[in-house]
Protein backbone atom coordinates (compact mmCIF):
# COMPACT_ATOMS: atom_id res chain seq x y z
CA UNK A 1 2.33 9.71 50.64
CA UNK A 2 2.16 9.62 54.61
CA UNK A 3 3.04 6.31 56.01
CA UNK A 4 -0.15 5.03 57.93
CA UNK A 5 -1.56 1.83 58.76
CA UNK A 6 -4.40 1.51 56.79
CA UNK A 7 -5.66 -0.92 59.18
CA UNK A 8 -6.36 1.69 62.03
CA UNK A 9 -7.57 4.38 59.43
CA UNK A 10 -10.96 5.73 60.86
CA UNK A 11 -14.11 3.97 58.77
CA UNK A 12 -16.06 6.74 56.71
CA UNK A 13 -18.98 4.34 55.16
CA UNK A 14 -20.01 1.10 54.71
CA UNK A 15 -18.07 0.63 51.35
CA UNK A 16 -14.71 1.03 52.78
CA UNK A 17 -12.35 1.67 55.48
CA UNK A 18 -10.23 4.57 53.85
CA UNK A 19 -11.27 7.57 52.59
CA UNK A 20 -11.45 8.67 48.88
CA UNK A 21 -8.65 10.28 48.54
CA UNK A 22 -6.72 7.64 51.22
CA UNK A 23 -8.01 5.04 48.44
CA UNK A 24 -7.10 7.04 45.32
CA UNK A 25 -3.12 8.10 47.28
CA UNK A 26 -2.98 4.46 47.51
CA UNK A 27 -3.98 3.36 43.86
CA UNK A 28 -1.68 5.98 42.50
CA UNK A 29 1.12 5.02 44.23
CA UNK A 30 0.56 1.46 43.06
CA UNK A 31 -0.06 1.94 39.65
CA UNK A 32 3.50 4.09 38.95
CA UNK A 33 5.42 -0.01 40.87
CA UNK A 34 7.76 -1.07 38.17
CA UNK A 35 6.52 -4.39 39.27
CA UNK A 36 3.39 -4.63 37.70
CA UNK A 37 1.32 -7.37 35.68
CA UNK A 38 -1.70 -6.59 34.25
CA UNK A 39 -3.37 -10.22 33.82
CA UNK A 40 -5.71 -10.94 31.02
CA UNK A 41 -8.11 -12.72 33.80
CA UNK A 42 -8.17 -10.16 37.18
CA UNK A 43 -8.77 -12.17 40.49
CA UNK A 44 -8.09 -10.14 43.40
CA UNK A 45 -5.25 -12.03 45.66
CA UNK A 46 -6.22 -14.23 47.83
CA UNK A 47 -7.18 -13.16 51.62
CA UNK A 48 -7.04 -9.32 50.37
CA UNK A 49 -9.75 -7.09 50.96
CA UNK A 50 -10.99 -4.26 48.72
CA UNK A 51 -11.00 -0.90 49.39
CA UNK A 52 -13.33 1.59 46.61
CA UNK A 53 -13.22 5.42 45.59
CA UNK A 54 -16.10 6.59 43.84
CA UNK A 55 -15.53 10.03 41.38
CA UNK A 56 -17.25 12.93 42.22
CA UNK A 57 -17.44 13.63 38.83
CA UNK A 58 -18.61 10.89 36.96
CA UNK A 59 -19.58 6.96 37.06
CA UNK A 60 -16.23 6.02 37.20
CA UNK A 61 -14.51 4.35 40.55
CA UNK A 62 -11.02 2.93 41.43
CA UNK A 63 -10.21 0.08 43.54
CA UNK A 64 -7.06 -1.08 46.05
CA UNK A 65 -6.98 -4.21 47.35
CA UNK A 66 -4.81 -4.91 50.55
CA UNK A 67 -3.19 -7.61 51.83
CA UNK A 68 -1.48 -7.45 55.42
CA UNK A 69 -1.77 -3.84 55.14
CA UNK A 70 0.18 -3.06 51.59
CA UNK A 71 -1.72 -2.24 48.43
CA UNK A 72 -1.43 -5.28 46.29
CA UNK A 73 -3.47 -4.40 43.17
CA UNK A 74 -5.53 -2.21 41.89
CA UNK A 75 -8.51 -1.46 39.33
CA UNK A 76 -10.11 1.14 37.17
CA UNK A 77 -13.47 -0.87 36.01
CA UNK A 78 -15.03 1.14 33.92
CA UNK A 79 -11.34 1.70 32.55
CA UNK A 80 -10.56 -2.11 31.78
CA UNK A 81 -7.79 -1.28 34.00
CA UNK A 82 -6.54 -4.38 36.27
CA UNK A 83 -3.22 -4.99 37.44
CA UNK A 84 -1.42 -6.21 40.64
CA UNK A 85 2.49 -6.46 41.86
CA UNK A 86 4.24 -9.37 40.62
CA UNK A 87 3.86 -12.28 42.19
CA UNK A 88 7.26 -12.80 43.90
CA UNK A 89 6.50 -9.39 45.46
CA UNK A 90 3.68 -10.39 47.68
């Protein structure tokens, strides 16, 4: 993964500031933290904001939500996938 602010990354729709495959890099890179909870009741963390890929291929879409920059959990919907870092990690 290339380190790069995602905060400066150049805005390619309304949706989100990242591109797909900036938004899918991060999710993946996430999803393989040892330091992972997967709550029974998802709420994003507070002050993050969301970042969404859609798949070409189907209905499916991920999300990455950051906080100060760092991806800080992270969703597959249609999946019933939710988790997010531990919380002595943020």
């Amino acid at each position: 993964m290339s380190q790069q602010n995602v905060n400066t990354a150049a805005k390619e729709s309304a949706e989100t500031s990242l591109s797909t495959d900036q938004v899918l890099d991060l999710y993946d890179w996430l999803t393989a933290r040892d330091n992972l909870i997967r709550p029974a009741d998802f709420t994003p963390p507070a002050g993050s904001t969301e970042e969404v890929a859609y798949d070409d291929y189907g209905p499916d879409y991920y999300q990455v939500w950051l906080l100060n920059g760092w991806p800080v959990a992270a969703a597959a919907p249609m999946d019933g996938f939710f988790c997010q870092l531990a919380t002595e990690a943020l």
